[in-house]
Protein backbone atom coordinates (compact mmCIF):
# COMPACT_ATOMS: atom_id res chain seq x y z
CA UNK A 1 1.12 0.31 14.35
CA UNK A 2 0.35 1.41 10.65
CA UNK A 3 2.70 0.23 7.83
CA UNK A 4 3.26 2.56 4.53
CA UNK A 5 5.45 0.99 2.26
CA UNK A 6 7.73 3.27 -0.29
CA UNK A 7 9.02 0.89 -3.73
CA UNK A 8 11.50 2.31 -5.01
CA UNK A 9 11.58 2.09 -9.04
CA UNK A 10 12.53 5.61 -10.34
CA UNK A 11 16.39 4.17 -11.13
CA UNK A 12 17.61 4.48 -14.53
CA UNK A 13 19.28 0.91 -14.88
CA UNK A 14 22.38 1.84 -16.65
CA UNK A 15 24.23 -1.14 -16.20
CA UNK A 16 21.56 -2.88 -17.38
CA UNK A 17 20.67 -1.11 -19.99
CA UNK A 18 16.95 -0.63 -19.97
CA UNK A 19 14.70 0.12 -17.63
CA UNK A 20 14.63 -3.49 -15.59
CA UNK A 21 12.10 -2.93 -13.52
CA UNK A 22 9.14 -2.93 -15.99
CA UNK A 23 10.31 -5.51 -18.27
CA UNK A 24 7.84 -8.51 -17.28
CA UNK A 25 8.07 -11.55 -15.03
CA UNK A 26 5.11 -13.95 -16.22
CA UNK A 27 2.44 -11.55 -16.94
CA UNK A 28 3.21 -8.88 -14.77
CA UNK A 29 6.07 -6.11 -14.50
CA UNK A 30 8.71 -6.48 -12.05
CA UNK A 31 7.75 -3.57 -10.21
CA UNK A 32 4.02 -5.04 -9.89
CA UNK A 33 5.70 -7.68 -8.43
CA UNK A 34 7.26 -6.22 -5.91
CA UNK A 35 4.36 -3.61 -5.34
CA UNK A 36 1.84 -6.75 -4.57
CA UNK A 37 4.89 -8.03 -1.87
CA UNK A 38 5.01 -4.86 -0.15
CA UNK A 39 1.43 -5.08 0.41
CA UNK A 40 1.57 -8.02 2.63
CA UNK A 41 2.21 -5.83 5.38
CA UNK A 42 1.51 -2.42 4.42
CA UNK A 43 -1.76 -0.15 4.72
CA UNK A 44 -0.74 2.06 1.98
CA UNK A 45 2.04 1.80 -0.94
CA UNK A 46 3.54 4.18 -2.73
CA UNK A 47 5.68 3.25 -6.01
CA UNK A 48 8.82 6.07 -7.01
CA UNK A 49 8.50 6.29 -10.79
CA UNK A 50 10.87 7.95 -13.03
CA UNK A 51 10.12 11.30 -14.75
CA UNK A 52 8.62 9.71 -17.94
CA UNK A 53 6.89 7.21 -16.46
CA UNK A 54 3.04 6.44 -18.56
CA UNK A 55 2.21 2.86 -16.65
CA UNK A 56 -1.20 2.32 -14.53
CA UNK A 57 0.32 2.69 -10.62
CA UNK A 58 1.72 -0.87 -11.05
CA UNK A 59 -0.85 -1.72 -8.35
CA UNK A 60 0.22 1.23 -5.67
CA UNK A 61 -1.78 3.25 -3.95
CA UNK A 62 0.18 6.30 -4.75
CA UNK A 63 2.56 7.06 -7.60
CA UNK A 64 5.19 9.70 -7.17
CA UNK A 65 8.11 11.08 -9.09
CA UNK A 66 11.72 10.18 -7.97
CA UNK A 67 14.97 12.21 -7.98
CA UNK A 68 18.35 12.20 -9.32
CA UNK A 69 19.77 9.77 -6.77
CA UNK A 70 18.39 6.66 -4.86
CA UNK A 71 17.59 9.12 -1.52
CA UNK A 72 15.99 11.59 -3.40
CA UNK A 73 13.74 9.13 -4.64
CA UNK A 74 13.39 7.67 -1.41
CA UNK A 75 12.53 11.25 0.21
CA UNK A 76 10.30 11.73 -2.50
CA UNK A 77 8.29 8.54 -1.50
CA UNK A 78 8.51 9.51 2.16
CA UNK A 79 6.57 12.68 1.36
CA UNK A 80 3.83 10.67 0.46
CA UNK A 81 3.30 8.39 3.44
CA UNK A 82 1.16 10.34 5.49
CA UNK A 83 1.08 9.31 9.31
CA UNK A 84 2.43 5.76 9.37
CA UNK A 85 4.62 4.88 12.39
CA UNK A 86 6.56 2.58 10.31
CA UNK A 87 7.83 2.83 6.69
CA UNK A 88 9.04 -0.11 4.54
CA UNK A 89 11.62 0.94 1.73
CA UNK A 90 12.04 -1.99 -0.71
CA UNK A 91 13.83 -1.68 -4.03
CA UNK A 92 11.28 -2.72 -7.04
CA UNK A 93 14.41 -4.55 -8.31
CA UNK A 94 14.24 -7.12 -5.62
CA UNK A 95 10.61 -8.97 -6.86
CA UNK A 96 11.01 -12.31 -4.85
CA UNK A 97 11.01 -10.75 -1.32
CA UNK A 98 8.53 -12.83 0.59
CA UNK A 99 5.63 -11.99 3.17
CA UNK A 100 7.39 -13.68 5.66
CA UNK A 101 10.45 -11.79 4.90
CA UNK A 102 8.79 -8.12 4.75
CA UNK A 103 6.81 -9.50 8.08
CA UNK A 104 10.21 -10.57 9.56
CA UNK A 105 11.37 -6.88 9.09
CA UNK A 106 8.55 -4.45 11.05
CA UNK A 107 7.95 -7.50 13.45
CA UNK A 108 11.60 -5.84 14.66
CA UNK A 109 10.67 -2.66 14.24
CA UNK A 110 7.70 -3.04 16.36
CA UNK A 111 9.54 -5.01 18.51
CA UNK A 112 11.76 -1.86 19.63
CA UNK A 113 14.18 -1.62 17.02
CA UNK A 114 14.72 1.97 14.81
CA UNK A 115 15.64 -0.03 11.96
CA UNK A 116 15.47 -3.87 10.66
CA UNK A 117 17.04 -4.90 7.91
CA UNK A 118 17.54 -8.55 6.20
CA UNK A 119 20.71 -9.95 5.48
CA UNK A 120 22.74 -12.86 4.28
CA UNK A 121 25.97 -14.73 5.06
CA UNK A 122 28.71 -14.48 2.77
CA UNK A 123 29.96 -17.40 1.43
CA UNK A 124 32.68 -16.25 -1.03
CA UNK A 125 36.07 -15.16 -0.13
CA UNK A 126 36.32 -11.51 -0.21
CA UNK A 127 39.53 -9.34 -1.27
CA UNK A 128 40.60 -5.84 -1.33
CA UNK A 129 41.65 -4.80 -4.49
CA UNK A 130 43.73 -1.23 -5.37
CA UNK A 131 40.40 -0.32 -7.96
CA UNK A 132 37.93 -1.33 -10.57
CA UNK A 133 38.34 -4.80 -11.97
CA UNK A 134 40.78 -5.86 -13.62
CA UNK A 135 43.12 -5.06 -10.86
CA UNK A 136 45.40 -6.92 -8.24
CA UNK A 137 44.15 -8.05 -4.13
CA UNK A 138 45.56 -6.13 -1.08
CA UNK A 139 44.78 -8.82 1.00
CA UNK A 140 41.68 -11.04 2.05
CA UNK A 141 38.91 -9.50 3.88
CA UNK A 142 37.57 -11.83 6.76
CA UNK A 143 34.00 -12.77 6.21
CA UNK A 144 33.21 -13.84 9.73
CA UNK A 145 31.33 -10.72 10.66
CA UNK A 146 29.94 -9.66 7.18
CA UNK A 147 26.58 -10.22 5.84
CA UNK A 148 25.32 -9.00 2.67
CA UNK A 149 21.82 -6.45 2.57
CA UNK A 150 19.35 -6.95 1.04
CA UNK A 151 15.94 -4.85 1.20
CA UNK A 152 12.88 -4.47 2.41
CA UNK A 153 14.28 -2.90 5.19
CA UNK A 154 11.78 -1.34 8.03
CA UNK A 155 12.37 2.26 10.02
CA UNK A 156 10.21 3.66 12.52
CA UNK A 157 9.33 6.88 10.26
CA UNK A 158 10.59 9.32 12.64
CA UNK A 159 13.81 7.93 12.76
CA UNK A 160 13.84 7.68 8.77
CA UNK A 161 12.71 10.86 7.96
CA UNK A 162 15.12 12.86 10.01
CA UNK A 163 18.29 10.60 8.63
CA UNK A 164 17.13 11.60 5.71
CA UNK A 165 17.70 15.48 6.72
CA UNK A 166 19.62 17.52 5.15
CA UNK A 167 19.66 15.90 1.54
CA UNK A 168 21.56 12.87 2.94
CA UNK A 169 23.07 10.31 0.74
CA UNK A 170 24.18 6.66 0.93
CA UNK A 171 23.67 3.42 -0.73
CA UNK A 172 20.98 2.03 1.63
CA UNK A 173 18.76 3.74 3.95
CA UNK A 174 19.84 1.50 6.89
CA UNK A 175 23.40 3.81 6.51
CA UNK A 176 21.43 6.87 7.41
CA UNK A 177 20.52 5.91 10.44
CA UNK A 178 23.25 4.29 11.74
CA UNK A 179 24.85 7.30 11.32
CA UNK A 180 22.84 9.36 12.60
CA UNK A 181 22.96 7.00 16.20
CA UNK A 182 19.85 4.93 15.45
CA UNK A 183 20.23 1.29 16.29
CA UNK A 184 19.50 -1.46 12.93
CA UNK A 185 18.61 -4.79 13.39
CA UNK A 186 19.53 -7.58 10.94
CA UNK A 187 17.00 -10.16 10.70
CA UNK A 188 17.85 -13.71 8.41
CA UNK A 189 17.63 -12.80 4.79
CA UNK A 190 16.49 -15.05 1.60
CA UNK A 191 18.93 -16.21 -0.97
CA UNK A 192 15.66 -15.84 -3.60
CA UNK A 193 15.22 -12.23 -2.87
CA UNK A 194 17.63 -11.53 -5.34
CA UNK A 195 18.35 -8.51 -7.34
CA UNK A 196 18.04 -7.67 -10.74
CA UNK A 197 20.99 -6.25 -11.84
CA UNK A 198 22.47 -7.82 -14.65
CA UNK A 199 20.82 -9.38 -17.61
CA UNK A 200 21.97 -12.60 -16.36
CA UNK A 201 19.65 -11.74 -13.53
CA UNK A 202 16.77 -11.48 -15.23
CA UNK A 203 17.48 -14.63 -16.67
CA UNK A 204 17.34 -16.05 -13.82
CA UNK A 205 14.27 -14.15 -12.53
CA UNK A 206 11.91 -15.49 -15.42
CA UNK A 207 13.54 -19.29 -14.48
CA UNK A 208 12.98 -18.76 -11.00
CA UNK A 209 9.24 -17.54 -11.71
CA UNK A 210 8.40 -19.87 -14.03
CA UNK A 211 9.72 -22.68 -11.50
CA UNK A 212 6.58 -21.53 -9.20
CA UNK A 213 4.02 -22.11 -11.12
C-alpha cells in the first residue's frame, strides 16, 4: 500500500512565541527533522508551511500553504497527496518520533484498522478544575483508561479525507474519525516523541539531541 505523509508546520506558535518549528536542533530545523522521520515510511511528503514561509522544502517533496486552523492546514496537505491509500499526519513539532514508531502506526492501518494512533500512559494524577489555572479541583479524574496522544497518527485516506468533510474541526485528526464511526487504534507510544511547546521544551530538545550524538 503507498504511504504519503502530510507534516504539519504552518502553526503560528503563540505560546511560544516564535515560530518553534524552524528554530534549529543541531544543524538542522525542527521541521527537517521531522520531515526526514516521516520519510521512513512514506513515498511522498508534503510539509504545511505558513503564508510567509521563504525556507528550501525542509527536505519535502511538496510544500504547501496551511490555513487558519490546524484542519485547514491538514486539508490543505491532504490536497496534495495524490493517490496514496494511506496518509501519515505528524505534527513538525514532535521531531523525535522514531521509524519504528511511524512504522508501528500504518503497520495497523494496513493491518485493518481506519486509524492508528500512538499513545502513552498517564502517570500523573489528573483533576477537574472549574477553568484556566489558577483555579480550584472538582474532583480527581481516574487515569486507568486514559492515555495521552501523541502523533504520527496513520488513516486509510478515504476514511481521512471524508472526516475531514465539511470544514471539520478538532484538536487531532484521530477525533474526526471517530466521530464520524471509523474505528482508531492506539498503538504504544514513546516518552521521547515529545512536543515542543514551551521554551522549556526546546531546552530539552537541543539536550536530548545533543545526548545522541
Amino acid at each position: 500500500m503507498s504511504v504519503t505523509a502530510v507534516v504539519v508546520a504552518a502553526g503560528r506558535a503563540e505560546r511560544f512565541g516564535s515560530l518553534k518549528q524552524f528554530l534549529t536542533l543541531g544543524n538542522e530545523t525542527v521541521v527537517r527533522h521531522s520531515v526526514a522521520r516521516a520519510r521512513s515510511v512514506a513515498d511522498r511528503v508534503v510539509v504545511v508551511v505558513p503564508a510567509d514561509y521563504e525556507g528550501d522544502g525542509e527536505g519535502a517533496d511538496v510544500v504547501c500553504i496551511g490555513g487558519a486552523t490546524r484542519s485547514a492546514s491538514v486539508r490543505s496537505g491532504l490536497s496534495q497527496i495524490g493517490d496514496a491509500d494511506i496518509v501519515v499526519i505528524h505534527d513538525a513539532a514532535r521531531p523525535f518520533a522514531s521509524p519504528t514508531l511511524f512504522s508501528r502506526v500504518v503497520s495497523a492501518v494496513e493491518s485493518g484498522a481506519d486509524a492508528a494512533i500512538p499513545g502513552i500512559a498517564v502517570v500523573d494524577t489528573l483533576k477537574r478544575v472549574a477553568s484556566s489555572l489558577p483555579s480550584f479541583s472538582l474532583g480527581t479524574v481516574e487515569r486507568d483508561e486514559l492515555v495521552a496522544v501523541q502523533t504520527p497518527q496513520a488513516f486509510r485516506t478515504a476514511t481521512l479525507v471524508a472526516a475531514h468533510a465539511h470544514d471539520a474541526e478538532a484538536t487531532d485528526d484521530a477525533a474526526l474519525v471517530e466521530r464520524a464511526g471509523g474505528r482508531v487504534t492506539i498503538v504504544e507510544g514513546e516518552v521521547s516523541n515529545r512536543k515542543i511547546t514551551t521554551r522549556d521544551d526546546y531546552e530539552w530538545a537541543i539536550w536530548f539531541e545533543g545526548s545522541r550524538s
